[in-house]
C-alpha atoms as a PDB file:
ATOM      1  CA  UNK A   1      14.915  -3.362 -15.091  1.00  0.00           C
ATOM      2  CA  UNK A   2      12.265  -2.588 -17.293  1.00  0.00           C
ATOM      3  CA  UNK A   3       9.019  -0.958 -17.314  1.00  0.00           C
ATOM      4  CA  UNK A   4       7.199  -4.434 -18.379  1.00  0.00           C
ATOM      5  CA  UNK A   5       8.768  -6.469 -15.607  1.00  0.00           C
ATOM      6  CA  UNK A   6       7.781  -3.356 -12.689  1.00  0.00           C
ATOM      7  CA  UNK A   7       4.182  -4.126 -14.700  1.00  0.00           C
ATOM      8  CA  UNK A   8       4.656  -7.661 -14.261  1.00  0.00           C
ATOM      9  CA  UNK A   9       5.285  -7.400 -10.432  1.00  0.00           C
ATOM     10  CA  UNK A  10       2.537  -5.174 -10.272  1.00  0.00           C
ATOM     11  CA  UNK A  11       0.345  -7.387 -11.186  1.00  0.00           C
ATOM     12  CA  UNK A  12       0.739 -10.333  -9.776  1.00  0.00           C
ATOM     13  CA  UNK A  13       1.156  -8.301  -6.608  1.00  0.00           C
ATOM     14  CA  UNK A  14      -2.872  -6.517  -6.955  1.00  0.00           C
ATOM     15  CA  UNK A  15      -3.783  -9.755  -8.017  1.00  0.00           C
ATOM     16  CA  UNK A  16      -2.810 -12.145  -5.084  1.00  0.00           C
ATOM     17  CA  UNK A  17      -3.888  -9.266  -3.260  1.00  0.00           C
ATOM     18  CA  UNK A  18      -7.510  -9.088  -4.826  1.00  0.00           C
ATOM     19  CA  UNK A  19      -7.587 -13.048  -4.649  1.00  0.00           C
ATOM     20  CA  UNK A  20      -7.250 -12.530  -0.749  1.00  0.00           C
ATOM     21  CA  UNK A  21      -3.652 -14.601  -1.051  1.00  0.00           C
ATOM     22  CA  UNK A  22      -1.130 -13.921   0.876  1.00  0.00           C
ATOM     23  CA  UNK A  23       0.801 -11.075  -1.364  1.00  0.00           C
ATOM     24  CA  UNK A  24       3.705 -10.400   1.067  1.00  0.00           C
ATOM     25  CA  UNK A  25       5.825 -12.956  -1.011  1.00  0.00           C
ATOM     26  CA  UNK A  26       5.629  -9.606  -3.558  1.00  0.00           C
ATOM     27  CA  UNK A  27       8.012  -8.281  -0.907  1.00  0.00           C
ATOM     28  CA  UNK A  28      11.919  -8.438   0.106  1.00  0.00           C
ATOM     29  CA  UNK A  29      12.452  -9.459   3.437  1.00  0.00           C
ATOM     30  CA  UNK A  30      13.727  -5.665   4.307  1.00  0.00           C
ATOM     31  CA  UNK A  31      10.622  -4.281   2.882  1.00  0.00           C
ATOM     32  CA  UNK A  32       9.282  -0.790   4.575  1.00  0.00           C
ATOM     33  CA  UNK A  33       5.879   0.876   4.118  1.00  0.00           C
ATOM     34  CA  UNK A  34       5.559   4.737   5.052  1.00  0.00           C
ATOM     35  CA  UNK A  35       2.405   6.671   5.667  1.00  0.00           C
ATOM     36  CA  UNK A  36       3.742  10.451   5.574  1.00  0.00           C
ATOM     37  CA  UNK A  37       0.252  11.685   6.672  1.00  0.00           C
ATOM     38  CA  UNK A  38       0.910   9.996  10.275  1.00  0.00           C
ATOM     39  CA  UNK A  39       4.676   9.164   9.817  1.00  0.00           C
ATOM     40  CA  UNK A  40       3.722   5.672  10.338  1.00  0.00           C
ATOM     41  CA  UNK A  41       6.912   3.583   9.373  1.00  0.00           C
ATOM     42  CA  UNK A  42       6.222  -0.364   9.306  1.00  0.00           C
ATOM     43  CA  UNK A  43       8.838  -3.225   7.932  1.00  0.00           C
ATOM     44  CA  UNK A  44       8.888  -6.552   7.053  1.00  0.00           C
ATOM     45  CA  UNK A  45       6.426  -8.684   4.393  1.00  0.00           C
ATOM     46  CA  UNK A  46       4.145 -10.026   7.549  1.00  0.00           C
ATOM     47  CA  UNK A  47       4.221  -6.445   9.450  1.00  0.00           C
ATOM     48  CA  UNK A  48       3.524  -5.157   6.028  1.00  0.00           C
ATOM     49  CA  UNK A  49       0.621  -7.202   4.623  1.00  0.00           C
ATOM     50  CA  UNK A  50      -1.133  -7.028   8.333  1.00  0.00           C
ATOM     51  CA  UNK A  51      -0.949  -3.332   8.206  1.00  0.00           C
ATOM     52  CA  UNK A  52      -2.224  -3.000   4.909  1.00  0.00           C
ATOM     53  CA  UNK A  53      -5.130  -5.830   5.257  1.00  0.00           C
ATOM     54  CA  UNK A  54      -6.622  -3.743   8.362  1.00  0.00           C
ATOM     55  CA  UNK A  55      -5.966  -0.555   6.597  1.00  0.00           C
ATOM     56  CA  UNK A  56      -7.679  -1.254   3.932  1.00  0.00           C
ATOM     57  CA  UNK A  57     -10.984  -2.283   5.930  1.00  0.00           C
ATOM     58  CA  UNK A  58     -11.144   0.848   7.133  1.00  0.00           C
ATOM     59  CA  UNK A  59     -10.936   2.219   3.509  1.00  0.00           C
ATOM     60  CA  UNK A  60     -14.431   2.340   2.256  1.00  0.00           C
ATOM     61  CA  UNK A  61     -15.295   2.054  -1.128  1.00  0.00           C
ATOM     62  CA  UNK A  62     -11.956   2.464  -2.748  1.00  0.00           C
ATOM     63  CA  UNK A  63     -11.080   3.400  -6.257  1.00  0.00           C
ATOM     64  CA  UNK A  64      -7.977   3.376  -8.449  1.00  0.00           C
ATOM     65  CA  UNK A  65      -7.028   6.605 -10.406  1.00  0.00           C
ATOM     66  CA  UNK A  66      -4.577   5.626 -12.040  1.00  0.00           C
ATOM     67  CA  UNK A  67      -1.727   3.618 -12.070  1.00  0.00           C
ATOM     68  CA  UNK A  68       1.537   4.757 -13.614  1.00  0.00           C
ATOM     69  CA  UNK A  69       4.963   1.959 -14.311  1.00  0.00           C
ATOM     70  CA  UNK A  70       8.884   3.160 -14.890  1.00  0.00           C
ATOM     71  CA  UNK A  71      11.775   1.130 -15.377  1.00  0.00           C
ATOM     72  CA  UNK A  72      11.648   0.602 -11.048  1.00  0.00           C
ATOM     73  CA  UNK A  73       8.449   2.076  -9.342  1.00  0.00           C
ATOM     74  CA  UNK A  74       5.042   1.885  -9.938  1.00  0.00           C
ATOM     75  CA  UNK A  75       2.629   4.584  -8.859  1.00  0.00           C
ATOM     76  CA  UNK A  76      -0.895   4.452  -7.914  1.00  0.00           C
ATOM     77  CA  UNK A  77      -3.262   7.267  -7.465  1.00  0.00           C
ATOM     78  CA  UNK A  78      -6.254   6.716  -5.477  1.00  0.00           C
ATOM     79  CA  UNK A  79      -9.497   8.050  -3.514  1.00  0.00           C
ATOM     80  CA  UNK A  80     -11.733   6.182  -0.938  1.00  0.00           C
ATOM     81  CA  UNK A  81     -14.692   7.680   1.409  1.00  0.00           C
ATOM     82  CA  UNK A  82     -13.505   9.195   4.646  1.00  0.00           C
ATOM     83  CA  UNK A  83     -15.225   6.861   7.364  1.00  0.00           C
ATOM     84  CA  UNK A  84     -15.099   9.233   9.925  1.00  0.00           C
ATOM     85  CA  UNK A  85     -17.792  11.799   7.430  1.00  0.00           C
ATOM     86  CA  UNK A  86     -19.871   8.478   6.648  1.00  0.00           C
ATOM     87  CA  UNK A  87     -18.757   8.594   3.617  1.00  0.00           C
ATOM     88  CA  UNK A  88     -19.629  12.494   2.766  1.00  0.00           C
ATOM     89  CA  UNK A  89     -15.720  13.418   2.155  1.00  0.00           C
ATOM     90  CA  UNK A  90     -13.663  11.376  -0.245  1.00  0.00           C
ATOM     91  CA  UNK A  91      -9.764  11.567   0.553  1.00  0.00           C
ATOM     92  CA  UNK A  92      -7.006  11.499  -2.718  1.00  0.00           C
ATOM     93  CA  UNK A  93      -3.703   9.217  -1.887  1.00  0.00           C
ATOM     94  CA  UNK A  94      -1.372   8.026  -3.782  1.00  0.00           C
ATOM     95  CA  UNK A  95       1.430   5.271  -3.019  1.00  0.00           C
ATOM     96  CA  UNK A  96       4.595   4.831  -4.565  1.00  0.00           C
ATOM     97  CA  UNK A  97       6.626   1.532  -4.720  1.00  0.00           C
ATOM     98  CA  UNK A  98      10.025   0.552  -5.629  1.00  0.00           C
ATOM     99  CA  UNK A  99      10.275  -2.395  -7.112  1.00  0.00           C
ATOM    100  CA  UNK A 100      14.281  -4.314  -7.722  1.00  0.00           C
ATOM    101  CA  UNK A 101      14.328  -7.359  -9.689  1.00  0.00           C
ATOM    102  CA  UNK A 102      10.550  -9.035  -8.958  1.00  0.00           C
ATOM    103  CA  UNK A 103       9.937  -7.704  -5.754  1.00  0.00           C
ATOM    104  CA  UNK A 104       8.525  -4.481  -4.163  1.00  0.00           C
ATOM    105  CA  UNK A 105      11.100  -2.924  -2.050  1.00  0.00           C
ATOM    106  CA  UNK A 106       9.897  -0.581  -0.505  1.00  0.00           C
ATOM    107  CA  UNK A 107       6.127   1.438  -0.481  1.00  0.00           C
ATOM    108  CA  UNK A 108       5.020   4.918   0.451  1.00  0.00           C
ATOM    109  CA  UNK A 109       1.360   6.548   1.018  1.00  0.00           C
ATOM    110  CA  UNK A 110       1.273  10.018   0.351  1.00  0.00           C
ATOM    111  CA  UNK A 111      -2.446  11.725   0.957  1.00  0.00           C
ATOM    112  CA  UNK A 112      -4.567  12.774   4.623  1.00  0.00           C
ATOM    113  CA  UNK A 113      -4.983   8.656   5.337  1.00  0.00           C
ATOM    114  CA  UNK A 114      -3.888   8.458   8.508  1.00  0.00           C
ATOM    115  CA  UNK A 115      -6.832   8.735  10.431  1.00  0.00           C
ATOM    116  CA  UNK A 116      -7.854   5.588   8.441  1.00  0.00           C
ATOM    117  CA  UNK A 117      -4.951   3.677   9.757  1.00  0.00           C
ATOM    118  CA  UNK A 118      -4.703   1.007  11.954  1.00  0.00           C
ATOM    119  CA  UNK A 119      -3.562   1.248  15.637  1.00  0.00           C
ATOM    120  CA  UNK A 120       0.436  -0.424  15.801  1.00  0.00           C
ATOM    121  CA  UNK A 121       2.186  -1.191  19.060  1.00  0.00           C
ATOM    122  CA  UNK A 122       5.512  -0.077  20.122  1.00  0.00           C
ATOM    123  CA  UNK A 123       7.315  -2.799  18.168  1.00  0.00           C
ATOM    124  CA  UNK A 124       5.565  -1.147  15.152  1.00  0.00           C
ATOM    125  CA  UNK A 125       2.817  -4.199  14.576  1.00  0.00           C
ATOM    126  CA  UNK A 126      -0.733  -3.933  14.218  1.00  0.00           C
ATOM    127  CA  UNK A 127      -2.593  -3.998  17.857  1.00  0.00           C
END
Protein backbone atom coordinates (compact mmCIF):
# COMPACT_ATOMS: atom_id res chain seq x y z
CA UNK A 1 0.00 0.00 0.00
CA UNK A 2 1.01 3.35 -0.46
CA UNK A 3 1.52 6.41 1.43
CA UNK A 4 -1.34 8.32 -0.74
CA UNK A 5 -3.97 5.65 -0.19
CA UNK A 6 -3.05 5.54 4.09
CA UNK A 7 -3.67 9.60 3.22
CA UNK A 8 -6.70 8.80 1.47
CA UNK A 9 -8.17 6.69 4.39
CA UNK A 10 -7.12 9.25 6.59
CA UNK A 11 -9.10 11.50 5.35
CA UNK A 12 -12.14 10.41 4.70
CA UNK A 13 -11.87 8.86 8.15
CA UNK A 14 -11.28 12.77 10.11
CA UNK A 15 -13.70 13.86 7.79
CA UNK A 16 -16.86 11.65 8.45
CA UNK A 17 -15.63 12.06 11.78
CA UNK A 18 -15.68 16.01 11.79
CA UNK A 19 -19.09 15.79 9.78
CA UNK A 20 -20.46 13.93 12.98
CA UNK A 21 -21.08 10.66 10.49
CA UNK A 22 -20.78 7.61 11.57
CA UNK A 23 -16.82 6.91 10.80
CA UNK A 24 -16.66 3.31 12.15
CA UNK A 25 -17.23 2.08 8.48
CA UNK A 26 -13.25 3.47 8.40
CA UNK A 27 -12.80 0.29 10.45
CA UNK A 28 -12.39 -3.69 9.93
CA UNK A 29 -14.71 -5.58 11.79
CA UNK A 30 -11.63 -6.89 14.15
CA UNK A 31 -10.61 -3.40 14.77
CA UNK A 32 -8.87 -2.68 18.42
CA UNK A 33 -8.16 0.71 20.04
CA UNK A 34 -5.48 0.83 22.98
CA UNK A 35 -5.00 3.57 25.50
CA UNK A 36 -1.45 2.59 27.09
CA UNK A 37 -1.88 5.40 29.71
CA UNK A 38 -4.86 3.25 31.37
CA UNK A 39 -4.33 -0.05 29.38
CA UNK A 40 -7.75 0.42 28.17
CA UNK A 41 -8.18 -2.22 25.28
CA UNK A 42 -11.62 -1.77 23.27
CA UNK A 43 -12.65 -3.76 19.82
CA UNK A 44 -14.98 -3.63 17.30
CA UNK A 45 -16.12 -0.42 14.83
CA UNK A 46 -19.38 0.31 17.25
CA UNK A 47 -17.29 -0.34 20.67
CA UNK A 48 -14.74 1.75 18.94
CA UNK A 49 -16.53 4.86 17.63
CA UNK A 50 -18.65 4.97 21.14
CA UNK A 51 -15.46 5.06 23.02
CA UNK A 52 -13.92 7.57 21.04
CA UNK A 53 -17.22 9.93 20.66
CA UNK A 54 -17.38 10.15 24.68
CA UNK A 55 -13.69 10.44 24.86
CA UNK A 56 -13.44 13.04 22.94
CA UNK A 57 -16.14 15.19 24.95
CA UNK A 58 -14.15 15.02 27.65
CA UNK A 59 -11.20 16.38 25.53
CA UNK A 60 -11.41 20.08 25.71
CA UNK A 61 -10.24 22.22 23.20
CA UNK A 62 -8.23 19.85 21.13
CA UNK A 63 -5.52 20.52 18.65
CA UNK A 64 -3.65 18.58 15.97
CA UNK A 65 0.24 18.68 15.93
CA UNK A 66 0.86 17.05 13.37
CA UNK A 67 -0.04 14.35 11.35
CA UNK A 68 2.52 12.06 9.77
CA UNK A 69 1.43 9.06 6.62
CA UNK A 70 3.75 5.78 5.61
CA UNK A 71 3.05 3.23 3.22
CA UNK A 72 0.48 1.56 6.33
CA UNK A 73 0.04 3.87 9.46
CA UNK A 74 -0.73 7.21 9.95
CA UNK A 75 0.36 9.13 13.02
CA UNK A 76 -1.14 11.95 14.78
CA UNK A 77 0.36 14.09 17.41
CA UNK A 78 -1.85 15.98 19.58
CA UNK A 79 -2.55 18.22 22.84
CA UNK A 80 -5.95 19.12 24.51
CA UNK A 81 -6.62 20.95 28.07
CA UNK A 82 -6.61 18.64 31.05
CA UNK A 83 -10.33 18.98 32.41
CA UNK A 84 -9.56 17.96 35.66
CA UNK A 85 -6.92 21.57 35.97
CA UNK A 86 -9.86 23.60 34.18
CA UNK A 87 -8.00 23.82 31.55
CA UNK A 88 -4.57 25.17 33.30
CA UNK A 89 -2.47 21.90 32.12
CA UNK A 90 -2.46 20.88 28.50
CA UNK A 91 -1.66 17.01 28.01
CA UNK A 92 0.60 15.81 24.58
CA UNK A 93 -0.83 12.34 22.94
CA UNK A 94 -0.29 10.91 20.09
CA UNK A 95 -2.22 7.89 18.30
CA UNK A 96 -1.00 5.61 15.87
CA UNK A 97 -3.14 3.64 13.31
CA UNK A 98 -2.61 0.85 11.01
CA UNK A 99 -4.29 1.06 8.16
CA UNK A 100 -4.53 -2.45 5.39
CA UNK A 101 -6.11 -1.87 2.18
CA UNK A 102 -8.86 1.19 3.00
CA UNK A 103 -9.46 0.53 6.40
CA UNK A 104 -7.92 1.35 9.85
CA UNK A 105 -6.96 -1.77 11.54
CA UNK A 106 -6.08 -1.17 14.40
CA UNK A 107 -5.40 2.37 16.70
CA UNK A 108 -3.24 3.19 19.68
CA UNK A 109 -3.13 6.39 22.15
CA UNK A 110 0.07 6.93 23.57
CA UNK A 111 0.21 10.18 26.13
CA UNK A 112 -1.25 10.68 30.21
CA UNK A 113 -5.14 10.55 28.63
CA UNK A 114 -6.55 8.26 30.64
CA UNK A 115 -8.03 10.18 33.20
CA UNK A 116 -9.96 11.75 30.25
CA UNK A 117 -11.42 8.46 29.32
CA UNK A 118 -14.65 7.20 29.48
CA UNK A 119 -15.93 4.68 32.11
CA UNK A 120 -16.35 0.88 30.08
CA UNK A 121 -18.10 -2.08 31.64
CA UNK A 122 -16.81 -5.49 32.04
CA UNK A 123 -17.66 -6.49 28.47
CA UNK A 124 -15.28 -3.58 27.58
CA UNK A 125 -18.27 -1.01 26.31
CA UNK A 126 -18.82 2.39 27.28
CA UNK A 127 -21.13 2.62 30.65
Amino acid sequence: MEEQTTKEVMDRYFKRMGAGEDFSDCYTSDLTWTTFDDGTHVQGPRQVRKYLLALHENMVDARTRKLIFTDSSAYLEGDCADSSTDGINRLAYCVAYDVTDDKITAMRCYGAIGHLAPKLSRAGSVV
